[in-house]
ModelCIF file with pLDDT and N, C-alpha, C, O atoms, coordinates in Angstrom:
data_MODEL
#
_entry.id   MODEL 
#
_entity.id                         1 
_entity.type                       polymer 
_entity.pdbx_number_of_molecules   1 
#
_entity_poly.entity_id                      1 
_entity_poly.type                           'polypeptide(L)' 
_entity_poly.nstd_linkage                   no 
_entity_poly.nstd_monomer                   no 
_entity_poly.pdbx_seq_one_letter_code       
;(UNK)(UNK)(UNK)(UNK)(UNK)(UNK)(UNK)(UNK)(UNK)(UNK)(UNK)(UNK)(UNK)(UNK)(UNK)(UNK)
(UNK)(UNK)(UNK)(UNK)(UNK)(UNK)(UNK)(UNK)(UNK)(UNK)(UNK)(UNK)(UNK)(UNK)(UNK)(UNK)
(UNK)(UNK)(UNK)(UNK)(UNK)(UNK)(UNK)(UNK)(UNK)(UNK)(UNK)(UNK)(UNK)
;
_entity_poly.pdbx_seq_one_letter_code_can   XXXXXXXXXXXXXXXXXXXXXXXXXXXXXXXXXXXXXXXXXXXXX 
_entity_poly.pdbx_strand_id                 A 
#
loop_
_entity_poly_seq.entity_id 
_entity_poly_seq.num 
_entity_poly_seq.mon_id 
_entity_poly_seq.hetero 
1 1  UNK n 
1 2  UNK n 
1 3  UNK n 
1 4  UNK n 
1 5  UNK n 
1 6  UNK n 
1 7  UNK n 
1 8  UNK n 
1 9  UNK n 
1 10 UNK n 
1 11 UNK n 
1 12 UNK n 
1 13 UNK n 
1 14 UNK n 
1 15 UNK n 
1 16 UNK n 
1 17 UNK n 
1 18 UNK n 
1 19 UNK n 
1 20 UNK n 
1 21 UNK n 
1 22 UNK n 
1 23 UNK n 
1 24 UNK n 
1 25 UNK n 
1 26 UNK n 
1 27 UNK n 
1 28 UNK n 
1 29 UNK n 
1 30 UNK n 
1 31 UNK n 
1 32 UNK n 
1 33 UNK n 
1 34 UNK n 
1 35 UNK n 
1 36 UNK n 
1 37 UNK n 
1 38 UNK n 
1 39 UNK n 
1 40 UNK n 
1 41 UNK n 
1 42 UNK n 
1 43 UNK n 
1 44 UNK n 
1 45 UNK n 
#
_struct_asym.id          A 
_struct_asym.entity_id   1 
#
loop_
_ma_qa_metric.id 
_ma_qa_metric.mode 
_ma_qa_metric.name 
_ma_qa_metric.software_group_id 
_ma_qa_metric.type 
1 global pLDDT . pLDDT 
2 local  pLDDT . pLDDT 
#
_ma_qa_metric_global.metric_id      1 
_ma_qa_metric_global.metric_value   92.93 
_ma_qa_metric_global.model_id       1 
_ma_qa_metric_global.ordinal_id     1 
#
loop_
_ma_qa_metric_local.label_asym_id 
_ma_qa_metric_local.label_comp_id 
_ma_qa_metric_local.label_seq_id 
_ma_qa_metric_local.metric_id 
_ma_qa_metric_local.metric_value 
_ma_qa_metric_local.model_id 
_ma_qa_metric_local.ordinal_id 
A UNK 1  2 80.00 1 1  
A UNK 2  2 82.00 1 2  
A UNK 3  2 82.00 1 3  
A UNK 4  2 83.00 1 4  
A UNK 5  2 87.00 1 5  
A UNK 6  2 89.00 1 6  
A UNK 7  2 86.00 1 7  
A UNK 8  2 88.00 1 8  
A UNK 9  2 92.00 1 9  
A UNK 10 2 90.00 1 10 
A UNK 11 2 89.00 1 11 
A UNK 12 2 91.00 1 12 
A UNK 13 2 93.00 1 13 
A UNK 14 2 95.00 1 14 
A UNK 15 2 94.00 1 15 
A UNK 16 2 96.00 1 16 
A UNK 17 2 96.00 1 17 
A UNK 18 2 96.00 1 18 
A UNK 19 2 97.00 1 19 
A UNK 20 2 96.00 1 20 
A UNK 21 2 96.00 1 21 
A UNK 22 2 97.00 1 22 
A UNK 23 2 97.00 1 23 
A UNK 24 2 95.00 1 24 
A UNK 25 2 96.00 1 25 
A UNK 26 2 95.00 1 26 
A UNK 27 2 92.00 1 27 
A UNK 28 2 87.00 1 28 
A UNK 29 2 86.00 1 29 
A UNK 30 2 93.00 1 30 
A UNK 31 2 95.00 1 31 
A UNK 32 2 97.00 1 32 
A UNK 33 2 95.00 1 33 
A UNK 34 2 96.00 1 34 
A UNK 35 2 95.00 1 35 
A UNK 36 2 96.00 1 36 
A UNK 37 2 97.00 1 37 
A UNK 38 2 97.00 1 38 
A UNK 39 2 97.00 1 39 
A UNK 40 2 97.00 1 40 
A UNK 41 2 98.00 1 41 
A UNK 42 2 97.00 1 42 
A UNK 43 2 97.00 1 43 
A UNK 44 2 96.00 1 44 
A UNK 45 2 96.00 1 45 
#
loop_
_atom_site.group_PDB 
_atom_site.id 
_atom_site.type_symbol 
_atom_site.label_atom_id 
_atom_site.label_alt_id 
_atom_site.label_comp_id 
_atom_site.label_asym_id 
_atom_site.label_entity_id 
_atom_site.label_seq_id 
_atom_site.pdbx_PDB_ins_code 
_atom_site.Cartn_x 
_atom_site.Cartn_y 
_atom_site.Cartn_z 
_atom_site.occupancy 
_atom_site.B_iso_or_equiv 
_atom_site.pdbx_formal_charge 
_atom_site.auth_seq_id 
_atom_site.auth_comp_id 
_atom_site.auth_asym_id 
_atom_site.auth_atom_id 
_atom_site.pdbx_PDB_model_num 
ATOM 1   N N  . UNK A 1 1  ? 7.326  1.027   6.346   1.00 80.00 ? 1  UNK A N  1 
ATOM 2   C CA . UNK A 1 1  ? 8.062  1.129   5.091   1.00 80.00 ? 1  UNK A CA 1 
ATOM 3   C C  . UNK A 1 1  ? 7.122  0.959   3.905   1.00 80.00 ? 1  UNK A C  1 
ATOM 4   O O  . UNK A 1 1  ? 7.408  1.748   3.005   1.00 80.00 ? 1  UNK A O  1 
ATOM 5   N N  . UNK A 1 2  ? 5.983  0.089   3.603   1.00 82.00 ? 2  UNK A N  1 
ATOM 6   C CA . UNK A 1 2  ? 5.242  -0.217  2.926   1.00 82.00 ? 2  UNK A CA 1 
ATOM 7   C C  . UNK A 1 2  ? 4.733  1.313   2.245   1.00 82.00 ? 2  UNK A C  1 
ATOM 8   O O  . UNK A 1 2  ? 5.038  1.921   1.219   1.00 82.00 ? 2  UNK A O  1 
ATOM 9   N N  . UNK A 1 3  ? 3.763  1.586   3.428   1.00 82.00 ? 3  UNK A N  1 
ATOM 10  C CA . UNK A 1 3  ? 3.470  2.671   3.724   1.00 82.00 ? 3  UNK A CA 1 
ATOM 11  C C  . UNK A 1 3  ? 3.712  4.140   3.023   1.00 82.00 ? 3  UNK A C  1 
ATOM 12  O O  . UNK A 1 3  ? 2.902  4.953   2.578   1.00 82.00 ? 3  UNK A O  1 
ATOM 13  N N  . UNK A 1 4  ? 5.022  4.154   3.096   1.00 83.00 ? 4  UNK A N  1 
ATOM 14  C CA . UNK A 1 4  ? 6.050  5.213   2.353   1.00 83.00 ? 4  UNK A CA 1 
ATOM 15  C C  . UNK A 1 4  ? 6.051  4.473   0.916   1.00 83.00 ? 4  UNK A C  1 
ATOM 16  O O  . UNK A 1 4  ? 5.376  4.994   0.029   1.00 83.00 ? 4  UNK A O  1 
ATOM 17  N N  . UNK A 1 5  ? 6.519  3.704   0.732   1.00 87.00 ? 5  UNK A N  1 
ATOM 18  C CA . UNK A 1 5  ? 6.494  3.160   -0.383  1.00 87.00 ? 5  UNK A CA 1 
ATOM 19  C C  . UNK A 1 5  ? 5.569  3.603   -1.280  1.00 87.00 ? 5  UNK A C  1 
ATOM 20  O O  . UNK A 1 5  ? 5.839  4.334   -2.233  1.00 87.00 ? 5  UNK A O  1 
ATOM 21  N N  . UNK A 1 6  ? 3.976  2.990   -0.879  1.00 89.00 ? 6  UNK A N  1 
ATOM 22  C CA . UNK A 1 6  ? 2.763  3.320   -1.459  1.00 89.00 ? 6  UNK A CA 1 
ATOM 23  C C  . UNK A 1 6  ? 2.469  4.528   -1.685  1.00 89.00 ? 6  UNK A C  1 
ATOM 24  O O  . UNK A 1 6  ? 1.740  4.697   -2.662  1.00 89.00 ? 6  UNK A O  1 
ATOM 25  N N  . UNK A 1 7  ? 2.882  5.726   -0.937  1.00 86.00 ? 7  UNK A N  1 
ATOM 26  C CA . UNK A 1 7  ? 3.416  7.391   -1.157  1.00 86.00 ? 7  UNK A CA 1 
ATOM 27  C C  . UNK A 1 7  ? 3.792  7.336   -2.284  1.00 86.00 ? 7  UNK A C  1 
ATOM 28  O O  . UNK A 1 7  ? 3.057  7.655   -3.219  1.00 86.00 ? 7  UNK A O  1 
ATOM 29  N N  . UNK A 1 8  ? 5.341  6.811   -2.482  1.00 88.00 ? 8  UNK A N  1 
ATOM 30  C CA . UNK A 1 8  ? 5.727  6.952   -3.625  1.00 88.00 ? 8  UNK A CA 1 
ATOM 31  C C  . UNK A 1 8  ? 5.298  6.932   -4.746  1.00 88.00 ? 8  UNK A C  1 
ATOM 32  O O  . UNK A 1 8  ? 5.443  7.702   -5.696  1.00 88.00 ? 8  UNK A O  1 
ATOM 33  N N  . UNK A 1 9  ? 4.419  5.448   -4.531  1.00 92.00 ? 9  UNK A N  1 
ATOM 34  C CA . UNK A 1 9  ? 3.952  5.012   -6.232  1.00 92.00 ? 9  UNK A CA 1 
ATOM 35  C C  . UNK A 1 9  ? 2.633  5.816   -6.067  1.00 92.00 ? 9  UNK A C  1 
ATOM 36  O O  . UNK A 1 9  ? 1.906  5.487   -7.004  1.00 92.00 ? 9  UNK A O  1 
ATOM 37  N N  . UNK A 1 10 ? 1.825  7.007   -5.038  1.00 90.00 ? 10 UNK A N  1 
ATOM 38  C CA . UNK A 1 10 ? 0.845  7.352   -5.531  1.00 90.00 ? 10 UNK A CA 1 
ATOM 39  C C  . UNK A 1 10 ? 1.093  8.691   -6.019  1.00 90.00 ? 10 UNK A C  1 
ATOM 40  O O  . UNK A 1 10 ? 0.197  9.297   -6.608  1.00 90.00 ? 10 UNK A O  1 
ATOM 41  N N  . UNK A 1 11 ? 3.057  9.576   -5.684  1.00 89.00 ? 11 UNK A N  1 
ATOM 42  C CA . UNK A 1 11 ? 2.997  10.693  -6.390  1.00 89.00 ? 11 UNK A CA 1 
ATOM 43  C C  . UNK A 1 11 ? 3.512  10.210  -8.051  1.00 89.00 ? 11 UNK A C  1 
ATOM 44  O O  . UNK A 1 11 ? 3.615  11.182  -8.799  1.00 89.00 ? 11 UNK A O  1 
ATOM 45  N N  . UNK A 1 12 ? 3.794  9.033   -8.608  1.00 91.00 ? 12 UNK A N  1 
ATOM 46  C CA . UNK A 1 12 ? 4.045  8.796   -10.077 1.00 91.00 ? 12 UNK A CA 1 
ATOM 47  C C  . UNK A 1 12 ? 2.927  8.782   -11.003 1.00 91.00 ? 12 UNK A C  1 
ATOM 48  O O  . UNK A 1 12 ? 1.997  7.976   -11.037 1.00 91.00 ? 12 UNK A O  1 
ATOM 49  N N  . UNK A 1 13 ? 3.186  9.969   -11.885 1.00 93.00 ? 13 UNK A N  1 
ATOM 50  C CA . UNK A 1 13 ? 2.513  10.091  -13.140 1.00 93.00 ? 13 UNK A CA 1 
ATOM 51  C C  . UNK A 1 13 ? 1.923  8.721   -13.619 1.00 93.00 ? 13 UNK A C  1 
ATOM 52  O O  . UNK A 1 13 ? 2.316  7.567   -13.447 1.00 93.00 ? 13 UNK A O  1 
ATOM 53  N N  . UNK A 1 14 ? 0.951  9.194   -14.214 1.00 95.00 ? 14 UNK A N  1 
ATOM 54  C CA . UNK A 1 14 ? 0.157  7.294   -14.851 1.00 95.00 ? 14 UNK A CA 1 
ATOM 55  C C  . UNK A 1 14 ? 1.223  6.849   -15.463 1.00 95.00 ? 14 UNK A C  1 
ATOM 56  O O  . UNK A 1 14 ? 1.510  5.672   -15.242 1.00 95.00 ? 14 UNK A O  1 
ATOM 57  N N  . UNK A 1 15 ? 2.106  7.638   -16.391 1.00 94.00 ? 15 UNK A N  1 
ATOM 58  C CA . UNK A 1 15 ? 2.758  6.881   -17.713 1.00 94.00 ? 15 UNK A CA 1 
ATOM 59  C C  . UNK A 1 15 ? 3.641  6.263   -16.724 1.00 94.00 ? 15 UNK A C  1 
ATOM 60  O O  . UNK A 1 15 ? 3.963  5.192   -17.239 1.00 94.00 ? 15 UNK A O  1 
ATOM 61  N N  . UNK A 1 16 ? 4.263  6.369   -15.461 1.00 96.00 ? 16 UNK A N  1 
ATOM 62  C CA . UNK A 1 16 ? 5.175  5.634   -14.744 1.00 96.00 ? 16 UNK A CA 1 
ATOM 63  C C  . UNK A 1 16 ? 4.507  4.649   -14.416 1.00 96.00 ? 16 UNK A C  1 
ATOM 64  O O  . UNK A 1 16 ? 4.779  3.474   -14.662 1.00 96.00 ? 16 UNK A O  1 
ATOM 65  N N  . UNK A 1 17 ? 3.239  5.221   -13.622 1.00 96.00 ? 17 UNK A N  1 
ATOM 66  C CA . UNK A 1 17 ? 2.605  4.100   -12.872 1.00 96.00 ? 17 UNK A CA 1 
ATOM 67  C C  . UNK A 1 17 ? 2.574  2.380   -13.620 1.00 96.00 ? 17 UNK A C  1 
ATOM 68  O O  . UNK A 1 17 ? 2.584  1.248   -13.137 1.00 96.00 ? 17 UNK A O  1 
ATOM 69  N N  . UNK A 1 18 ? 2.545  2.786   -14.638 1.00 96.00 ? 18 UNK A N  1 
ATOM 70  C CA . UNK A 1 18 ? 1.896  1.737   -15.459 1.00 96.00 ? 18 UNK A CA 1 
ATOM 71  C C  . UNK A 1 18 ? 3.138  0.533   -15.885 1.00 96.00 ? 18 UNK A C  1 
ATOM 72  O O  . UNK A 1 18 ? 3.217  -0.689  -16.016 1.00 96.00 ? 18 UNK A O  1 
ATOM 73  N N  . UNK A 1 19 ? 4.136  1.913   -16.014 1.00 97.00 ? 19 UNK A N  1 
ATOM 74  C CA . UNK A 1 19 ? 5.898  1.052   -15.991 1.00 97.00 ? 19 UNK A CA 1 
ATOM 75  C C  . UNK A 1 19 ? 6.155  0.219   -15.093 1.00 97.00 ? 19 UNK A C  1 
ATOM 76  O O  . UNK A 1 19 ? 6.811  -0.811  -15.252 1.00 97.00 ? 19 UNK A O  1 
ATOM 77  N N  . UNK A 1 20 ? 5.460  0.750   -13.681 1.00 96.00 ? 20 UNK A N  1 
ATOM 78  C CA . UNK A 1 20 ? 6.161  0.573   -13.057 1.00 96.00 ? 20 UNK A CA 1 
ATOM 79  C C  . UNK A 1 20 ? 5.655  -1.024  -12.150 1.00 96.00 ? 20 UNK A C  1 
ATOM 80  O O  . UNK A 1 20 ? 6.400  -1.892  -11.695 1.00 96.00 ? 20 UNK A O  1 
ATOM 81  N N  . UNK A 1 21 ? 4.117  -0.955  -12.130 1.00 96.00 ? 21 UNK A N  1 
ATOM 82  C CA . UNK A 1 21 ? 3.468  -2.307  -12.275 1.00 96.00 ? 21 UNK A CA 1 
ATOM 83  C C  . UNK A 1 21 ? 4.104  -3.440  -13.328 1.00 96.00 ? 21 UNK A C  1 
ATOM 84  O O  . UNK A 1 21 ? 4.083  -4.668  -13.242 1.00 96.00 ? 21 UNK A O  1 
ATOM 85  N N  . UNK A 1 22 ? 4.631  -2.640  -14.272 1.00 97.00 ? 22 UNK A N  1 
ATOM 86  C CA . UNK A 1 22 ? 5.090  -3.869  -15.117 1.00 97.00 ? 22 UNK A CA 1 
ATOM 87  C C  . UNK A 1 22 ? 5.976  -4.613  -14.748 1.00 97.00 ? 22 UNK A C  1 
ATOM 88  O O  . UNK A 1 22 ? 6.363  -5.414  -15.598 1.00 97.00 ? 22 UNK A O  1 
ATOM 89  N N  . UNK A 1 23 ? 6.590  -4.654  -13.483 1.00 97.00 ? 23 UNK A N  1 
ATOM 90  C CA . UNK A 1 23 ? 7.928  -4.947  -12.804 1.00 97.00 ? 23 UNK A CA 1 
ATOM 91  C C  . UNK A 1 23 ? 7.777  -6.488  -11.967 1.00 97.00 ? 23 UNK A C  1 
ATOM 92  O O  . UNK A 1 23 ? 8.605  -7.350  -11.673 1.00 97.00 ? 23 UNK A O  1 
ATOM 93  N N  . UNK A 1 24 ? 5.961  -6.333  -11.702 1.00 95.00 ? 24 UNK A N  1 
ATOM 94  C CA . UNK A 1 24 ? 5.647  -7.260  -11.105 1.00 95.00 ? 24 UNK A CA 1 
ATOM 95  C C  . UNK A 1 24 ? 5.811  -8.686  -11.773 1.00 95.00 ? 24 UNK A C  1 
ATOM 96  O O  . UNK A 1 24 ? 5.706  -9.720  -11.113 1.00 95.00 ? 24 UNK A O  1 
ATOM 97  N N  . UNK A 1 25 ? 6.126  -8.663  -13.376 1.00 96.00 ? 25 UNK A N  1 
ATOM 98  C CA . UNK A 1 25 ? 6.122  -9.719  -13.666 1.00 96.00 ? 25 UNK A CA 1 
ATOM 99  C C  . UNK A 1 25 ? 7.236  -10.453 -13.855 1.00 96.00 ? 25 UNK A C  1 
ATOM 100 O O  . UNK A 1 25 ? 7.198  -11.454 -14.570 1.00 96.00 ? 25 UNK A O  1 
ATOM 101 N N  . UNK A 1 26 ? 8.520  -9.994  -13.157 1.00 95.00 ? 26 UNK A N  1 
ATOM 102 C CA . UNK A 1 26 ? 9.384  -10.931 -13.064 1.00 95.00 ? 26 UNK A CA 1 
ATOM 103 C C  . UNK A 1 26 ? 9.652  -11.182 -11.574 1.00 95.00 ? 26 UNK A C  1 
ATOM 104 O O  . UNK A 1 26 ? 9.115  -10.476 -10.721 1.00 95.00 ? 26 UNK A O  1 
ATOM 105 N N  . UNK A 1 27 ? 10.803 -12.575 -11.141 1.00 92.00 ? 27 UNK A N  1 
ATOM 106 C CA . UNK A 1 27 ? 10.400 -13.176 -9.733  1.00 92.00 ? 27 UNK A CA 1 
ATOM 107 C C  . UNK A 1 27 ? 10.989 -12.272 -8.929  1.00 92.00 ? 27 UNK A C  1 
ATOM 108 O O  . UNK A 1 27 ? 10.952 -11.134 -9.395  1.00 92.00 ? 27 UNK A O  1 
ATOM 109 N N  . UNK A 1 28 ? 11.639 -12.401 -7.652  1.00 87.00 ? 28 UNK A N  1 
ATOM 110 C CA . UNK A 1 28 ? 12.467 -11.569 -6.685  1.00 87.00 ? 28 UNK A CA 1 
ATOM 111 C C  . UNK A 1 28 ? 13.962 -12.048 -7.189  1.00 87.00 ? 28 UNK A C  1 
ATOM 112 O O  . UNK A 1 28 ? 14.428 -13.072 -7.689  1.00 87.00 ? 28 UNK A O  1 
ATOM 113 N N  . UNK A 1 29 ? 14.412 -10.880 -6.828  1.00 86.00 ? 29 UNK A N  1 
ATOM 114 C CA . UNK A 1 29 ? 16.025 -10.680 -7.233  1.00 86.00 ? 29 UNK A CA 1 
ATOM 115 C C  . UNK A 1 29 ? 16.649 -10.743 -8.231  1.00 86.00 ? 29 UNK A C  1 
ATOM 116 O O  . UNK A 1 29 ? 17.816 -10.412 -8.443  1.00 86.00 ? 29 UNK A O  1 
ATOM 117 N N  . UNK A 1 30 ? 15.413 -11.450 -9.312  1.00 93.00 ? 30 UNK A N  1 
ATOM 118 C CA . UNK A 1 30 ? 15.513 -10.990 -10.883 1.00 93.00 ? 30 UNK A CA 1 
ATOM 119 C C  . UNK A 1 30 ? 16.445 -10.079 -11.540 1.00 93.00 ? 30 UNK A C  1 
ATOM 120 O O  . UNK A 1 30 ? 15.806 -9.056  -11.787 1.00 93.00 ? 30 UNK A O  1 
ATOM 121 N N  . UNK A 1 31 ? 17.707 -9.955  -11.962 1.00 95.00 ? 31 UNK A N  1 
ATOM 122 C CA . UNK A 1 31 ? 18.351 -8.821  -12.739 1.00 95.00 ? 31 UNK A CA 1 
ATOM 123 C C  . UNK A 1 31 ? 17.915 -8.353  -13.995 1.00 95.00 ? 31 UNK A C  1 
ATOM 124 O O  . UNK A 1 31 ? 18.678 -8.541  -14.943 1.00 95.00 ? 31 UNK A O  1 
ATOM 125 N N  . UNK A 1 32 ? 16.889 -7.807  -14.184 1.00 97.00 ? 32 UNK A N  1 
ATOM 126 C CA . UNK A 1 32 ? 16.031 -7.424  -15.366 1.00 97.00 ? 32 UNK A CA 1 
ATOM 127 C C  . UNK A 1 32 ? 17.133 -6.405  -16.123 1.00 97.00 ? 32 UNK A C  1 
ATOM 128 O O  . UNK A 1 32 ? 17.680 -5.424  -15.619 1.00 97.00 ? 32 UNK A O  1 
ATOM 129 N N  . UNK A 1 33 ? 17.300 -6.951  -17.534 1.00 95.00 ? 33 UNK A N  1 
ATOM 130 C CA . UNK A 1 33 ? 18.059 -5.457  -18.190 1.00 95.00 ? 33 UNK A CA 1 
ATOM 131 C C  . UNK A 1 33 ? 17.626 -4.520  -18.889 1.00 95.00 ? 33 UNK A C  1 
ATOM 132 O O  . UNK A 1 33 ? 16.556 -4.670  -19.480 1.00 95.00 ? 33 UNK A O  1 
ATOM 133 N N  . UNK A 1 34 ? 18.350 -3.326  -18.993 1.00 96.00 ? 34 UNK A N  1 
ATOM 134 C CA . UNK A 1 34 ? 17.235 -2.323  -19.370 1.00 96.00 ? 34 UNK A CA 1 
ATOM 135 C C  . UNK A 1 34 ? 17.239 -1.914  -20.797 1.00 96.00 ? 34 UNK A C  1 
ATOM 136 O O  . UNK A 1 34 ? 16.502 -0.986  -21.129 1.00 96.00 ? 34 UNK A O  1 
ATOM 137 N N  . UNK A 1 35 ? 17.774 -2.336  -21.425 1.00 95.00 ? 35 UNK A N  1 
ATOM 138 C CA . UNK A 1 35 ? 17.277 -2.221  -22.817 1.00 95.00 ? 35 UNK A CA 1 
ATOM 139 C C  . UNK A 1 35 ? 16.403 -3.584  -23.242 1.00 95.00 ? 35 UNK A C  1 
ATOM 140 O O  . UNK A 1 35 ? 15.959 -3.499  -24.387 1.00 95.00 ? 35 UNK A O  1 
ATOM 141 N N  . UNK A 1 36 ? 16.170 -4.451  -22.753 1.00 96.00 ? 36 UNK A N  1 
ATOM 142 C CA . UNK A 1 36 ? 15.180 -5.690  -23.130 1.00 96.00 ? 36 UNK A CA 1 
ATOM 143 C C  . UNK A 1 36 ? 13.967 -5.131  -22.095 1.00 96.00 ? 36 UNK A C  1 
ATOM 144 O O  . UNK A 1 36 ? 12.847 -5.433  -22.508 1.00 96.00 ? 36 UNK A O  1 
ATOM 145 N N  . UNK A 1 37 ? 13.979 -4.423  -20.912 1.00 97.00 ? 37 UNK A N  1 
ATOM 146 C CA . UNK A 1 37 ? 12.439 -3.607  -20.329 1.00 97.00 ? 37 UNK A CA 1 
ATOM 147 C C  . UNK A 1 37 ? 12.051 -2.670  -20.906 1.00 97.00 ? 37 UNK A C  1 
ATOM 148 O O  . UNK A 1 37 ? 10.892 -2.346  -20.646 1.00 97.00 ? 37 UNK A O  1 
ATOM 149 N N  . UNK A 1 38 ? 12.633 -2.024  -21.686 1.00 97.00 ? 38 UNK A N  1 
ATOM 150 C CA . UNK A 1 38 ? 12.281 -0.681  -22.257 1.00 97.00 ? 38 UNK A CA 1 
ATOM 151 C C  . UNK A 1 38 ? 11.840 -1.232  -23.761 1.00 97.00 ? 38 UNK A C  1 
ATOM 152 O O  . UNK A 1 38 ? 10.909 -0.682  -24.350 1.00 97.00 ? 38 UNK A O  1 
ATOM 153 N N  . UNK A 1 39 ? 12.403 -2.106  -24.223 1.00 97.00 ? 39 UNK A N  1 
ATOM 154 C CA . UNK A 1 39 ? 11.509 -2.544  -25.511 1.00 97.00 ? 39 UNK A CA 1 
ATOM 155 C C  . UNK A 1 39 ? 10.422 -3.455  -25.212 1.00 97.00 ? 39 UNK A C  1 
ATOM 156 O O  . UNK A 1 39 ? 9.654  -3.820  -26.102 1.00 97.00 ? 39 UNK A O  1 
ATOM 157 N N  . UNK A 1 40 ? 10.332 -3.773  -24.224 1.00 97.00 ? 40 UNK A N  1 
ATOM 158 C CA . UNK A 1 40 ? 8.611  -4.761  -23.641 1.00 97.00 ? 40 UNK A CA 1 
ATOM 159 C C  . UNK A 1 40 ? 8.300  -3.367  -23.224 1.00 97.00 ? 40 UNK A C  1 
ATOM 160 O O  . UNK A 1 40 ? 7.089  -3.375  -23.442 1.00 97.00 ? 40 UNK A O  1 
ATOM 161 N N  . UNK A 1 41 ? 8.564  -2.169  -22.772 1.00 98.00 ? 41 UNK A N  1 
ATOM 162 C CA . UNK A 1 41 ? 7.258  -1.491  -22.710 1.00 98.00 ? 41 UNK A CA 1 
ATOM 163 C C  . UNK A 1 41 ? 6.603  -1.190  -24.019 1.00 98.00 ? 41 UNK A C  1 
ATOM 164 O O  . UNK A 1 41 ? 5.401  -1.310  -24.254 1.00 98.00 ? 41 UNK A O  1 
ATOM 165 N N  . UNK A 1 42 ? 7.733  -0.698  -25.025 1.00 97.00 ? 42 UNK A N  1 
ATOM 166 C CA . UNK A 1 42 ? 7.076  -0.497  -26.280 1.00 97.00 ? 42 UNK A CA 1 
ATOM 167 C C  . UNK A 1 42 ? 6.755  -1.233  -26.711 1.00 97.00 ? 42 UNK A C  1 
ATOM 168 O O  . UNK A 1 42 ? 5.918  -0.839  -27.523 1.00 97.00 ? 42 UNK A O  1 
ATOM 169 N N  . UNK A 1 43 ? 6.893  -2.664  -26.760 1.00 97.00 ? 43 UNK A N  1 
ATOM 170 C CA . UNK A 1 43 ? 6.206  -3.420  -27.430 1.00 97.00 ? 43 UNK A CA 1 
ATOM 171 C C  . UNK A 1 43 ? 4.622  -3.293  -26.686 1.00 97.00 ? 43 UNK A C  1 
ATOM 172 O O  . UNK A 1 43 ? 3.672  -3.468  -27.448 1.00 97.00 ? 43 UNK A O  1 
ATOM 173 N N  . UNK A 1 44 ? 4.393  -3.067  -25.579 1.00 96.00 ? 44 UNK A N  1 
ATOM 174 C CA . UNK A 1 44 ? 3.175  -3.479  -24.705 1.00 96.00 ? 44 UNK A CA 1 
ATOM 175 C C  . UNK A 1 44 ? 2.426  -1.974  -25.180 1.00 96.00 ? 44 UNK A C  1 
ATOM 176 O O  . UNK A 1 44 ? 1.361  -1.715  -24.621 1.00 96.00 ? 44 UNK A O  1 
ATOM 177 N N  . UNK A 1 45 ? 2.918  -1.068  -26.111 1.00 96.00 ? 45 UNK A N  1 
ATOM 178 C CA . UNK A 1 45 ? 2.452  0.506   -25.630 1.00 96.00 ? 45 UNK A CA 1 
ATOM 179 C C  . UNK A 1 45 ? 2.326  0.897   -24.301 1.00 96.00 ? 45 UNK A C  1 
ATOM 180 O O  . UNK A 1 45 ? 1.986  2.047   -24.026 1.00 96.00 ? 45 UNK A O  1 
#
């Protein structure tokens, strides 16, 4: 599963890629919302 996974994140465009690492910084099972992630990306450029 990993495996596939790592597929995934190696067919995403950089501008995702970079989104999408950003995910790492909250804990497990975290309900992150998406208008407060989408303004930390812009805030982060």
């Amino acid at each position: 599963v990993k495996k596939i996974l790592f597929l995934s994140y190696c067919d995403l465009p950089h501008y995702l890629k970079i989104c999408f690492l950003d995910l790492s910084i909250f804990p497990e099972d975290h309900v992150i919302g998406r208008s407060c992630l989408i303004r930390r990306w812009i805030a982060e450029g």
